[in-house]
PDB file of N, CA and C in Angstrom:
ATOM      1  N   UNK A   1       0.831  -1.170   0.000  1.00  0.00           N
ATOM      2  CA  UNK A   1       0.000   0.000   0.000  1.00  0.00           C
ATOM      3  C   UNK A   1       0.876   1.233   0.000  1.00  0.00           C
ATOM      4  N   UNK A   2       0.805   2.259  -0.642  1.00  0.00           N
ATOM      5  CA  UNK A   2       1.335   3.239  -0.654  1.00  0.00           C
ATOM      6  C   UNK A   2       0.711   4.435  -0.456  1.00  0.00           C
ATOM      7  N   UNK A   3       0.760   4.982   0.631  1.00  0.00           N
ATOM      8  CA  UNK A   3       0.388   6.212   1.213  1.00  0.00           C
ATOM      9  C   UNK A   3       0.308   7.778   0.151  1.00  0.00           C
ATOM     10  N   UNK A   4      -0.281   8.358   0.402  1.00  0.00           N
ATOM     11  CA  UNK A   4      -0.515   9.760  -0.507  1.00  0.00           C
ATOM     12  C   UNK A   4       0.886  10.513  -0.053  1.00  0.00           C
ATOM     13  N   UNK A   5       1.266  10.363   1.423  1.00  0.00           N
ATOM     14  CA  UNK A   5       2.637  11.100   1.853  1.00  0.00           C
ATOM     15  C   UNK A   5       4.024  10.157   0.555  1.00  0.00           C
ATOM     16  N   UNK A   6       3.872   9.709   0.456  1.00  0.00           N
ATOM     17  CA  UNK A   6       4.954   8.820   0.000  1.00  0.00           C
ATOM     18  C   UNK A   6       4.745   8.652  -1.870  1.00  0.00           C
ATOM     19  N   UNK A   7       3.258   9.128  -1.838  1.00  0.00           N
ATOM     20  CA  UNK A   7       3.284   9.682  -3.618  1.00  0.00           C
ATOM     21  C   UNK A   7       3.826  10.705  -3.846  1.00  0.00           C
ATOM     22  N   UNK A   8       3.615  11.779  -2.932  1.00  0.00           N
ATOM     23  CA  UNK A   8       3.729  13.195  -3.197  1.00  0.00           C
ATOM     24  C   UNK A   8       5.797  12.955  -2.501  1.00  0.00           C
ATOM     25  N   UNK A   9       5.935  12.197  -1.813  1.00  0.00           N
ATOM     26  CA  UNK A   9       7.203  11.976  -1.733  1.00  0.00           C
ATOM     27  C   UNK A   9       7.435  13.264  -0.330  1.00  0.00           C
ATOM     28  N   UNK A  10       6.429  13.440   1.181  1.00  0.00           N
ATOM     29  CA  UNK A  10       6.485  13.953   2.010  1.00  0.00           C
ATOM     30  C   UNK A  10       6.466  13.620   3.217  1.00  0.00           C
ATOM     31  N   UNK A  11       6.962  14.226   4.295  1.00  0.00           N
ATOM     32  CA  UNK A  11       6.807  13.649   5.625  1.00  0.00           C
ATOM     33  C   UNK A  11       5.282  14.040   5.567  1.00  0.00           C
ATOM     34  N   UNK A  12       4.557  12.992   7.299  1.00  0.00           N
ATOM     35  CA  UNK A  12       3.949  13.326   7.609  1.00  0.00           C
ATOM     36  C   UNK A  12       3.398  14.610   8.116  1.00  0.00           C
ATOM     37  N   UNK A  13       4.369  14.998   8.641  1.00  0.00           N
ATOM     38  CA  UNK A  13       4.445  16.305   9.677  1.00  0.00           C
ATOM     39  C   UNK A  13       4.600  17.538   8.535  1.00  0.00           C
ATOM     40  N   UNK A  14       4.251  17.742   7.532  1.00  0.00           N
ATOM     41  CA  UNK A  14       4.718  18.679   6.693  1.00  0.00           C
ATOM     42  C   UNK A  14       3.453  19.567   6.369  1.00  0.00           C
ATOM     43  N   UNK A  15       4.217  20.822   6.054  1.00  0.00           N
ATOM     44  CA  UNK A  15       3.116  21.791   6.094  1.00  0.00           C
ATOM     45  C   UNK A  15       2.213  21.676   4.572  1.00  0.00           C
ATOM     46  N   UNK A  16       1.290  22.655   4.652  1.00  0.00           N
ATOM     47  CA  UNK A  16       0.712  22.479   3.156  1.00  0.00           C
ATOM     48  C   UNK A  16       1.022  23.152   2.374  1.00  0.00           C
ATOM     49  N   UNK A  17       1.785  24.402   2.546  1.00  0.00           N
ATOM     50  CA  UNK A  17       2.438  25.000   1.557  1.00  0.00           C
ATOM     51  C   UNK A  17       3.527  23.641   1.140  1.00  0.00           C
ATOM     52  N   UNK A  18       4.405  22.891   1.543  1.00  0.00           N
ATOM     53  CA  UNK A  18       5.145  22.162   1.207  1.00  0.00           C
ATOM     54  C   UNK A  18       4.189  20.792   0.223  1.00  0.00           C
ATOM     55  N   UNK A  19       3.097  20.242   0.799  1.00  0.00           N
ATOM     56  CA  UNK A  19       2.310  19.424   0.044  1.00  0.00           C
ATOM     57  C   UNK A  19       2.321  20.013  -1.434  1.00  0.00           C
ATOM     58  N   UNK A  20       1.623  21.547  -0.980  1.00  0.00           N
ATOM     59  CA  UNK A  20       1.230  22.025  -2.417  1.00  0.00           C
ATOM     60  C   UNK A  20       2.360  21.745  -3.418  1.00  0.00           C
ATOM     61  N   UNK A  21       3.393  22.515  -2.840  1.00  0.00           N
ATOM     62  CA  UNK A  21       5.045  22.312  -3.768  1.00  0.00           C
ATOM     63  C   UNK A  21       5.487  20.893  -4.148  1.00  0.00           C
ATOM     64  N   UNK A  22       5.265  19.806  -3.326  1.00  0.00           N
ATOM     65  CA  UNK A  22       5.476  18.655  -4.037  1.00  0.00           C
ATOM     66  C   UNK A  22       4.523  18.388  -4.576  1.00  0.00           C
ATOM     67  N   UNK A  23       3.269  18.593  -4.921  1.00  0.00           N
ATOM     68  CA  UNK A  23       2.636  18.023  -5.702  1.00  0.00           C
ATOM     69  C   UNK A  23       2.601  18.749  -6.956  1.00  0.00           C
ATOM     70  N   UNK A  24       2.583  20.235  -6.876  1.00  0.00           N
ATOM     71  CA  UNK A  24       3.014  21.028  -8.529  1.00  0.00           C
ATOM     72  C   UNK A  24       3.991  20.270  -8.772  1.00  0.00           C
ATOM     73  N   UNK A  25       5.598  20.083  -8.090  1.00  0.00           N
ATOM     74  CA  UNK A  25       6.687  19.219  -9.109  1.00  0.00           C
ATOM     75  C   UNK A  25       6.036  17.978  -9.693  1.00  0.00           C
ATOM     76  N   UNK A  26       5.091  16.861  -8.567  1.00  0.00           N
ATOM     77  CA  UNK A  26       4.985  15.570  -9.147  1.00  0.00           C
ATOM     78  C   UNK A  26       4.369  15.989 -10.527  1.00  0.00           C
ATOM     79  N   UNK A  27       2.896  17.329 -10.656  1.00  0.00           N
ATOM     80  CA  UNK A  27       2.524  16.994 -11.800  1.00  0.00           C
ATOM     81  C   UNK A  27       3.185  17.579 -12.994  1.00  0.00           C
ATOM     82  N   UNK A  28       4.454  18.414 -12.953  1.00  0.00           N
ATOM     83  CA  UNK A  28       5.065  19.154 -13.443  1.00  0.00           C
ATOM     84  C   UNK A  28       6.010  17.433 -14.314  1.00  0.00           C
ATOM     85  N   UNK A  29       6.444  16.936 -13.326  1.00  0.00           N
ATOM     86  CA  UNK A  29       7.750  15.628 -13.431  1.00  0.00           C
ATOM     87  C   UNK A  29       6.375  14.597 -14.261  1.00  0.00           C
ATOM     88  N   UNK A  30       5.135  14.422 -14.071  1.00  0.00           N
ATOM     89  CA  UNK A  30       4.274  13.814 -14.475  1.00  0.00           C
ATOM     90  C   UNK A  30       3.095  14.375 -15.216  1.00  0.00           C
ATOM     91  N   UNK A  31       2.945  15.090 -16.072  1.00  0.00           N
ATOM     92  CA  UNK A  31       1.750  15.535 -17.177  1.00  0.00           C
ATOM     93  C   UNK A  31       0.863  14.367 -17.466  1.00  0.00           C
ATOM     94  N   UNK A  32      -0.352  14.986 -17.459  1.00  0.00           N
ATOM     95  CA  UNK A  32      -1.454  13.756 -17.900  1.00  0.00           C
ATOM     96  C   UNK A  32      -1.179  13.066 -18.977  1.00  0.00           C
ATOM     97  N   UNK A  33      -0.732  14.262 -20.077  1.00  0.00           N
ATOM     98  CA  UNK A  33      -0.643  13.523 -21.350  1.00  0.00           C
ATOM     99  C   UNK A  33      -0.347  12.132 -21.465  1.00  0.00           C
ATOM    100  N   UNK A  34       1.214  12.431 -20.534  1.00  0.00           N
ATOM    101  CA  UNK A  34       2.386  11.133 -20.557  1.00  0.00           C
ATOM    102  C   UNK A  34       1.752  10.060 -20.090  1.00  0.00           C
ATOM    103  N   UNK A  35       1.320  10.164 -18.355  1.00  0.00           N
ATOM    104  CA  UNK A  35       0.749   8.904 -17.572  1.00  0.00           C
ATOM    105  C   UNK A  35      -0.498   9.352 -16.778  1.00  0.00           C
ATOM    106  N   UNK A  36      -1.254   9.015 -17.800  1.00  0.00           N
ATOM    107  CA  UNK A  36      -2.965   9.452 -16.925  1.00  0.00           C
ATOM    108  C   UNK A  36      -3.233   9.129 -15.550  1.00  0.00           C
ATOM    109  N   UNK A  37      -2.840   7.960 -15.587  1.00  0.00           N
ATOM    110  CA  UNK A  37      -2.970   6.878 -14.651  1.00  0.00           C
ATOM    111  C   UNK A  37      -2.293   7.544 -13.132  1.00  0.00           C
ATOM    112  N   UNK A  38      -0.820   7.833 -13.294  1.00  0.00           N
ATOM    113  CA  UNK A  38      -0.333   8.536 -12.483  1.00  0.00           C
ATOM    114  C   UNK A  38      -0.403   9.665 -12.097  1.00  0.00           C
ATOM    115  N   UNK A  39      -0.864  10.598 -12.666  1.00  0.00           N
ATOM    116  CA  UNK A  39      -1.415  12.020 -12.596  1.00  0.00           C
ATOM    117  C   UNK A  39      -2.802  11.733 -12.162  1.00  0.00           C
ATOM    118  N   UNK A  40      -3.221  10.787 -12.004  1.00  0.00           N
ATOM    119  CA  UNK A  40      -4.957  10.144 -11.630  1.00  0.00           C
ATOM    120  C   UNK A  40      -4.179  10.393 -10.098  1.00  0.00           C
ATOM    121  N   UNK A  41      -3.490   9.718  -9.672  1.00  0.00           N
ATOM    122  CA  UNK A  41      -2.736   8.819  -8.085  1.00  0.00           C
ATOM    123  C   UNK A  41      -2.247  10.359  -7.733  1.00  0.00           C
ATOM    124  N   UNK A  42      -1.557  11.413  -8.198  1.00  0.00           N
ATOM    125  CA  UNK A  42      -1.336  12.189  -7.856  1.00  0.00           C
ATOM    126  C   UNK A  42      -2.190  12.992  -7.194  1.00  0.00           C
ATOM    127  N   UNK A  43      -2.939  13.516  -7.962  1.00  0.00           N
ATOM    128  CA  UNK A  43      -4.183  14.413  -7.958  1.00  0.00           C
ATOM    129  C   UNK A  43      -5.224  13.533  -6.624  1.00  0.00           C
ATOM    130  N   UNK A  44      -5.250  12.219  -6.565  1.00  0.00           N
ATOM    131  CA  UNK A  44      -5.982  11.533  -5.305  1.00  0.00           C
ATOM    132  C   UNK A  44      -5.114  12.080  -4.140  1.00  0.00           C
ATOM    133  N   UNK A  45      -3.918  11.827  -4.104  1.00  0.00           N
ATOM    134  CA  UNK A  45      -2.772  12.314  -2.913  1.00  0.00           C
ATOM    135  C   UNK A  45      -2.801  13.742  -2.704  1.00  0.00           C
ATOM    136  N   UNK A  46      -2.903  14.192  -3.180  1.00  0.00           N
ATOM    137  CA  UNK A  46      -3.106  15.651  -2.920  1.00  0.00           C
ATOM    138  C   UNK A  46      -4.802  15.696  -2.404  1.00  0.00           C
ATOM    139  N   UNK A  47      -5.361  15.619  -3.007  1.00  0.00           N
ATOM    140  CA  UNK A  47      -7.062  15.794  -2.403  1.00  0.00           C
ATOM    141  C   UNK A  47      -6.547  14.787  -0.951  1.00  0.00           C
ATOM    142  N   UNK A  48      -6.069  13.911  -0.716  1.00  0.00           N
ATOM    143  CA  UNK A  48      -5.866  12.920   0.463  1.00  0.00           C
ATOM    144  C   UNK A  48      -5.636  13.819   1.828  1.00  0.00           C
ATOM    145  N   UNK A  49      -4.528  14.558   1.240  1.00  0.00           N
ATOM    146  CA  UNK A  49      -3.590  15.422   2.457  1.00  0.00           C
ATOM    147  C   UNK A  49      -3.599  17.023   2.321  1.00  0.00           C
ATOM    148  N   UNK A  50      -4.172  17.813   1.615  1.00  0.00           N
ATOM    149  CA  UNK A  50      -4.027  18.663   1.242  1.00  0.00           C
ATOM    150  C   UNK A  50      -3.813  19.973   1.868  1.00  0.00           C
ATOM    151  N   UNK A  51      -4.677  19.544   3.235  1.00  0.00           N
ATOM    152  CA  UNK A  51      -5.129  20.638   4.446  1.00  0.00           C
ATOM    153  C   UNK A  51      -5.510  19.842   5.757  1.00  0.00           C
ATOM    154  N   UNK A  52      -5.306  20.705   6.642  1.00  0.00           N
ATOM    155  CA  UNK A  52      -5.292  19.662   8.027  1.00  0.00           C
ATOM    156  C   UNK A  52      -6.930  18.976   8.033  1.00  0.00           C
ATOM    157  N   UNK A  53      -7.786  19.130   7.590  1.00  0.00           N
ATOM    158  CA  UNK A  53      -8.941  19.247   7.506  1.00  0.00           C
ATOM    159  C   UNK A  53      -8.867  17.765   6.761  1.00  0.00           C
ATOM    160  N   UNK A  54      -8.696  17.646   5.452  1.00  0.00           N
ATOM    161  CA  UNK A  54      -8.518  16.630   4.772  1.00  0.00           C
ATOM    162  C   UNK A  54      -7.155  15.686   4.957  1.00  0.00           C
ATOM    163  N   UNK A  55      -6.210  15.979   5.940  1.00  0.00           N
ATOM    164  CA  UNK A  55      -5.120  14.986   6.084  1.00  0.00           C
ATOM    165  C   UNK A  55      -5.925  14.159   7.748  1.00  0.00           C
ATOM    166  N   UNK A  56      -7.071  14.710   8.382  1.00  0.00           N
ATOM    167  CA  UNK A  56      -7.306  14.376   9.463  1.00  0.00           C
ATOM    168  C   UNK A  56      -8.464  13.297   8.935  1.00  0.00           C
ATOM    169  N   UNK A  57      -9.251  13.956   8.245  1.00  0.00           N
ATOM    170  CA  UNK A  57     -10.576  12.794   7.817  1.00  0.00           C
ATOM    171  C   UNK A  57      -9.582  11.463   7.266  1.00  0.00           C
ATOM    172  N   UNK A  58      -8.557  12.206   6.401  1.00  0.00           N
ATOM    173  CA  UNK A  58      -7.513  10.755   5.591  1.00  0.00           C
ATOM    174  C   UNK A  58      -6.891   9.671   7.220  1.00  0.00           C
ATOM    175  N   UNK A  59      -6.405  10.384   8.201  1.00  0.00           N
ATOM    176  CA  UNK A  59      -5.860   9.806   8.720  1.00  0.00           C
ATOM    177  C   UNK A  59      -7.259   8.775   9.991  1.00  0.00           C
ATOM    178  N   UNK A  60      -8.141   9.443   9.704  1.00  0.00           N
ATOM    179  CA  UNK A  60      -9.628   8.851  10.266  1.00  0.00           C
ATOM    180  C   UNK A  60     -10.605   7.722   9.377  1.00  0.00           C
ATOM    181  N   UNK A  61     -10.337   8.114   8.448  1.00  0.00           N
ATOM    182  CA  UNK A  61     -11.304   7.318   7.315  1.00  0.00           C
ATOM    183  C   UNK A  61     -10.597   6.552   6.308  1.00  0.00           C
ATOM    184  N   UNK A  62      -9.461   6.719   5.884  1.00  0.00           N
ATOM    185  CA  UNK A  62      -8.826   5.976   4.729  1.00  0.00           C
ATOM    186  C   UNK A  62      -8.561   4.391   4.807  1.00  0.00           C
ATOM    187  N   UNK A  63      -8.979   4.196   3.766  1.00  0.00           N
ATOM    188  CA  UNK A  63      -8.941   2.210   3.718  1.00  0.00           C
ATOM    189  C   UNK A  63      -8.153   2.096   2.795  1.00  0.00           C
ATOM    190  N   UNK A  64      -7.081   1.450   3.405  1.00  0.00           N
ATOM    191  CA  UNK A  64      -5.881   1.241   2.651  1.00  0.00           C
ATOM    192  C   UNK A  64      -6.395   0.500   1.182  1.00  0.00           C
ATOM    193  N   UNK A  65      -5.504   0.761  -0.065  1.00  0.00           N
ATOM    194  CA  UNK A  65      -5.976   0.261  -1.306  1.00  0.00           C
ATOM    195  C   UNK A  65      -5.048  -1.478  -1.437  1.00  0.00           C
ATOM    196  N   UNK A  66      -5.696  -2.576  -1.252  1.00  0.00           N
ATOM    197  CA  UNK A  66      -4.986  -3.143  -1.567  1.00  0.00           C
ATOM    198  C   UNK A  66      -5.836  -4.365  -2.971  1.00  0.00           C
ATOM    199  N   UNK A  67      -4.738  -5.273  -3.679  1.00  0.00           N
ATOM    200  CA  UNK A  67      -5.023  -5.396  -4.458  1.00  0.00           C
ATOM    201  C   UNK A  67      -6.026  -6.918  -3.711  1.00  0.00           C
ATOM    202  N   UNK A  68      -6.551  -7.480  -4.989  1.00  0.00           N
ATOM    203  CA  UNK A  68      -7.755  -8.883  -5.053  1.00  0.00           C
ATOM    204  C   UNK A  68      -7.234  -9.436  -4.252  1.00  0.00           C
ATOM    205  N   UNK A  69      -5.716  -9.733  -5.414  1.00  0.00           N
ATOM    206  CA  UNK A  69      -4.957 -11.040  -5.997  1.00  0.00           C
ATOM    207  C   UNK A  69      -4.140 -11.289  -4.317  1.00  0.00           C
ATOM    208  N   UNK A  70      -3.672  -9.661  -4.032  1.00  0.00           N
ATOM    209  CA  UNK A  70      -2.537  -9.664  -2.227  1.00  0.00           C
ATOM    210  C   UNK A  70      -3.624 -10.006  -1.331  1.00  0.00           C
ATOM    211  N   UNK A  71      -5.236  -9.615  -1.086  1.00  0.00           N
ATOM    212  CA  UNK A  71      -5.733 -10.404  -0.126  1.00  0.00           C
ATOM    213  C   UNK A  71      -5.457 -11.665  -0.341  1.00  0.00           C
ATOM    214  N   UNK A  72      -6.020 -12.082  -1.074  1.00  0.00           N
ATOM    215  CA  UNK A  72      -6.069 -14.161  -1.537  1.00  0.00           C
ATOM    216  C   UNK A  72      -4.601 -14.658  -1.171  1.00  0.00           C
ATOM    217  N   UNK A  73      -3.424 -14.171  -1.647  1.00  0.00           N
ATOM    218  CA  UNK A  73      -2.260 -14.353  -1.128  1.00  0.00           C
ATOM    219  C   UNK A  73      -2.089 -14.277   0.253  1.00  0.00           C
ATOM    220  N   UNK A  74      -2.260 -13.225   1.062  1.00  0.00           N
ATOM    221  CA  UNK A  74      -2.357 -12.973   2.635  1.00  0.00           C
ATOM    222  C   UNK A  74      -3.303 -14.357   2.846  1.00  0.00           C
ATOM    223  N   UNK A  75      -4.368 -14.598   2.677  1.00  0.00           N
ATOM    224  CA  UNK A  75      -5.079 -14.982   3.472  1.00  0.00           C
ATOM    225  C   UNK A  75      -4.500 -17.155   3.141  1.00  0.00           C
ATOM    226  N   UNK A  76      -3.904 -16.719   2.099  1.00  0.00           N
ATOM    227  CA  UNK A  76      -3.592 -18.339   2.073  1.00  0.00           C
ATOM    228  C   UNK A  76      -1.989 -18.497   2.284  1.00  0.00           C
ATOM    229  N   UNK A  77      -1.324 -17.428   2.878  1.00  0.00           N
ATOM    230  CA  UNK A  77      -0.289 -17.238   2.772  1.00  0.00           C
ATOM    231  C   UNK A  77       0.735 -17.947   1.767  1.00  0.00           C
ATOM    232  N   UNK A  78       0.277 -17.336   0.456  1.00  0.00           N
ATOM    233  CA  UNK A  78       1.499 -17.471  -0.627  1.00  0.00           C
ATOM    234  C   UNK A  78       2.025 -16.108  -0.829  1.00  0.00           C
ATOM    235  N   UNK A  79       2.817 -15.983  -1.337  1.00  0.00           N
ATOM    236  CA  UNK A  79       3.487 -14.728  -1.548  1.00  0.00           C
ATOM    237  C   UNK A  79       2.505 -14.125  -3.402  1.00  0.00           C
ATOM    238  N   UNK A  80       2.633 -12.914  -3.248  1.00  0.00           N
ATOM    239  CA  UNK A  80       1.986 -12.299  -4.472  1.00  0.00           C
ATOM    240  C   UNK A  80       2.582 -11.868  -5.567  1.00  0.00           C
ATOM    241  N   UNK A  81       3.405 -12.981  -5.745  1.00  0.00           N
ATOM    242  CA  UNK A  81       4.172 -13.027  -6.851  1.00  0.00           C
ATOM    243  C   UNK A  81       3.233 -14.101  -8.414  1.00  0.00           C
ATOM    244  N   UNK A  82       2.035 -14.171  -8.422  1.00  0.00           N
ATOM    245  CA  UNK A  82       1.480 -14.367  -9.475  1.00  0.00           C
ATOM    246  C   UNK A  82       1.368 -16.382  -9.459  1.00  0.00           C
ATOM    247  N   UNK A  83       1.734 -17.317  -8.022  1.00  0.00           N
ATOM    248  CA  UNK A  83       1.541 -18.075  -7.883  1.00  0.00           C
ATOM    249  C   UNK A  83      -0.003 -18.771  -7.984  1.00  0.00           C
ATOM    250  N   UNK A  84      -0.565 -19.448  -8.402  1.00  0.00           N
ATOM    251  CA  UNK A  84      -1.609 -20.150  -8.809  1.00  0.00           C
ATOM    252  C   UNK A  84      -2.129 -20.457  -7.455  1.00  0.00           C
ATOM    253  N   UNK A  85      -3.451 -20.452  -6.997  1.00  0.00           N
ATOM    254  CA  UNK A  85      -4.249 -20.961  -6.140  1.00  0.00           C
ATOM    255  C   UNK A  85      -4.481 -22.333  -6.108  1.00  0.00           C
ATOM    256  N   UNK A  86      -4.413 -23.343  -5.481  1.00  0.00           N
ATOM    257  CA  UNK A  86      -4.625 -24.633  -4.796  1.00  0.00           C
ATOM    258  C   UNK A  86      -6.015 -24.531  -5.292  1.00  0.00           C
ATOM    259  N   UNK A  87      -6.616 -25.599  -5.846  1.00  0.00           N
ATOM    260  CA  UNK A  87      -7.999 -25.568  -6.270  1.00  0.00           C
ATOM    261  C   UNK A  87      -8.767 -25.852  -5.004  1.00  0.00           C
ATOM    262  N   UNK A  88      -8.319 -26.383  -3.975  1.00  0.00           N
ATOM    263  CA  UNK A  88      -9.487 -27.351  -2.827  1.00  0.00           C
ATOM    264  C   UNK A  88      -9.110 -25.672  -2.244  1.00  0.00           C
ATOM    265  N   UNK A  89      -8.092 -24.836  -1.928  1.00  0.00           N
ATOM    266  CA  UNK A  89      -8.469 -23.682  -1.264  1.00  0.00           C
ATOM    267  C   UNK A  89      -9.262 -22.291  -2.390  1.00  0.00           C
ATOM    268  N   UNK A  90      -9.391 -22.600  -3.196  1.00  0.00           N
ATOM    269  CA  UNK A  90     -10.212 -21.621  -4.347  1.00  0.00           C
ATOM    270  C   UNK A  90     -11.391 -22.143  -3.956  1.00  0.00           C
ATOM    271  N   UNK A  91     -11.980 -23.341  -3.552  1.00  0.00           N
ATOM    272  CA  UNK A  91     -13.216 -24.415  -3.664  1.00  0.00           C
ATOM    273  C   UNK A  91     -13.612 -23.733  -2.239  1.00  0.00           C
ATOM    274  N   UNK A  92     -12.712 -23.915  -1.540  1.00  0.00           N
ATOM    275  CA  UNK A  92     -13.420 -22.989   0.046  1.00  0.00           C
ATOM    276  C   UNK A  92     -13.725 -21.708   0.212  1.00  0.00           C
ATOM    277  N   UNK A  93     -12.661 -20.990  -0.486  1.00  0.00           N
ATOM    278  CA  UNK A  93     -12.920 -19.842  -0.416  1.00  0.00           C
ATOM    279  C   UNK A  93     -14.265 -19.196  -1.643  1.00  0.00           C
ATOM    280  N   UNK A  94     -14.195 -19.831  -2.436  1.00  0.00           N
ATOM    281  CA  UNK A  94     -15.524 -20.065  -3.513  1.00  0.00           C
ATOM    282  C   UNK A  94     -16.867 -20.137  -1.994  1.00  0.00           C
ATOM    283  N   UNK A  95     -16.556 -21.453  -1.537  1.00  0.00           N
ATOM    284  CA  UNK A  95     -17.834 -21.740  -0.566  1.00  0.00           C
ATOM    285  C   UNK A  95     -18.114 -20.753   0.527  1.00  0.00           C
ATOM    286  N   UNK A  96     -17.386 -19.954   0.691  1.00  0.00           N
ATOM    287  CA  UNK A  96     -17.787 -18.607   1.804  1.00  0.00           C
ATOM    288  C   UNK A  96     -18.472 -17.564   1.275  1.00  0.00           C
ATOM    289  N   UNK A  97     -18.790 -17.544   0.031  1.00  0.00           N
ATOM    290  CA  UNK A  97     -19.327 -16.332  -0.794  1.00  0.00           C
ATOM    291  C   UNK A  97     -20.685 -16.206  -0.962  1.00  0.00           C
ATOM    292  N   UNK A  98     -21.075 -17.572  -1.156  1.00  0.00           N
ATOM    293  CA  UNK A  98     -22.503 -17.654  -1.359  1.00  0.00           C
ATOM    294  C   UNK A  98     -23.255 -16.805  -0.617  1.00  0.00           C
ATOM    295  N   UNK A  99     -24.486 -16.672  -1.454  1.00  0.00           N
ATOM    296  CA  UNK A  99     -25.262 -15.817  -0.890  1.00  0.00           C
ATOM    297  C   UNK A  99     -26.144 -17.236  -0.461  1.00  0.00           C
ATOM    298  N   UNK A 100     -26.416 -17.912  -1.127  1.00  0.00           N
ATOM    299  CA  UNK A 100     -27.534 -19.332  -0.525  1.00  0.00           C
ATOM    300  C   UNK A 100     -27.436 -19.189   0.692  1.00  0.00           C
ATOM    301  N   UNK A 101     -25.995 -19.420   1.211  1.00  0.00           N
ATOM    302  CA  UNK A 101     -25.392 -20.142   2.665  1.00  0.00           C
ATOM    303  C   UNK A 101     -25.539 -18.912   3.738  1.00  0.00           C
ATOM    304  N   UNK A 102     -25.373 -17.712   3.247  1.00  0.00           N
ATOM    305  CA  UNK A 102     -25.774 -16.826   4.184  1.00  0.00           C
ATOM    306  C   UNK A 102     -27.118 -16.650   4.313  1.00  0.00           C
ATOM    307  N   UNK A 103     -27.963 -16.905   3.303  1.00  0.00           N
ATOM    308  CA  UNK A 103     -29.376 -16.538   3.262  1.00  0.00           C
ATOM    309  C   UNK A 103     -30.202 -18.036   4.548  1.00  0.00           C
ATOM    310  N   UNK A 104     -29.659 -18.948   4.215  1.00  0.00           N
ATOM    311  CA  UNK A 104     -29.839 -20.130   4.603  1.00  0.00           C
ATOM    312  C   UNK A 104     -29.812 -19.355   6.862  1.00  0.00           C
ATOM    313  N   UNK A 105     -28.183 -19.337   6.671  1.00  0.00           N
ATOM    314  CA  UNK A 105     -27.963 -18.933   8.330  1.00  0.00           C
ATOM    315  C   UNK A 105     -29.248 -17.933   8.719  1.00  0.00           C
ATOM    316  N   UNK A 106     -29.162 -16.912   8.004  1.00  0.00           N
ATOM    317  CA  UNK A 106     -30.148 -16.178   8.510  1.00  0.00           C
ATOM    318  C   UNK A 106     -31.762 -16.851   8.839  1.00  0.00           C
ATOM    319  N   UNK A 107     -31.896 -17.366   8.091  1.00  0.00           N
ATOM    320  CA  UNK A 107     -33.188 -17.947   8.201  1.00  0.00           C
ATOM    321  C   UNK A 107     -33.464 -18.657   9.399  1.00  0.00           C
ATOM    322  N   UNK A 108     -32.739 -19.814   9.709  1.00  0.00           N
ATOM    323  CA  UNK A 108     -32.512 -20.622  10.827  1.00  0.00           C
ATOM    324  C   UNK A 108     -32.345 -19.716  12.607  1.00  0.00           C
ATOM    325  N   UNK A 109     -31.769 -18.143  12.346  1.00  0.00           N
ATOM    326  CA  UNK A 109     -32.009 -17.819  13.069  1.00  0.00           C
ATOM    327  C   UNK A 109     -33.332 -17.424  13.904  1.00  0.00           C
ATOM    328  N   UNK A 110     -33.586 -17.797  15.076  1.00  0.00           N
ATOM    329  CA  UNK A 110     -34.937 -17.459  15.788  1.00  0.00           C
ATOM    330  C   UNK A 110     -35.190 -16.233  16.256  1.00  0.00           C
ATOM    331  N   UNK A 111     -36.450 -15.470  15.803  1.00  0.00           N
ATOM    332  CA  UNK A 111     -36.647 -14.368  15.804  1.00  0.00           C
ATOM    333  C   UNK A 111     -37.179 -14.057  17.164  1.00  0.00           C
TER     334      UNK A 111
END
């Protein structure tokens, strides 16, 4: 996971005149033209931290971004290097999803 401080390439503790200044260089060093994508991540990091106002809701509310593929890895502990899933643990983790099986529990519960 990579933090908005660490896009914009800042301490935590840093003022917002300084945010502002690293983030004009990032989009200065990064134009949309070139990498949309990254000038997308920029422009999020900056709205993230921008003002104590919005670095406090970030540091209150933010859910780290992580990918599908690194939960499923974490949770079966393989590393997320693009290793293939065990079919009998795809088959379980398949079987926790259902909506049947939750619909089912609920039901059985006594009202």
């Amino acid at each position: 996971m990579i933090s908005p401080y660490d896009i914009l390439g800042v301490p935590e503790q840093t003022s917002d005149a300084d945010i502002k200044q690293a983030y004009l260089q990032r989009v200065k060093d990064n134009p949309p033209d070139r990498d949309p994508a990254r000038f997308r991540e920029i422009q999020e990091a900056f709205e993230a931290i921008k003002d104590q106002d919005s670095r406090l809701r970030h540091a209150l509310f933010a859910v780290p971004r992580v990918e599908f593929d690194t939960l499923l890895a974490q949770a079966f502990g393989q590393s997320a290097t693009g290793e293939t899933m065990p079919a009998d643990d795809f088959l379980k983790l398949a079987s926790t999803l259902t909506i049947e099986k939750s619909l089912a529990q609920l039901t059985k519960m006594p009202s």
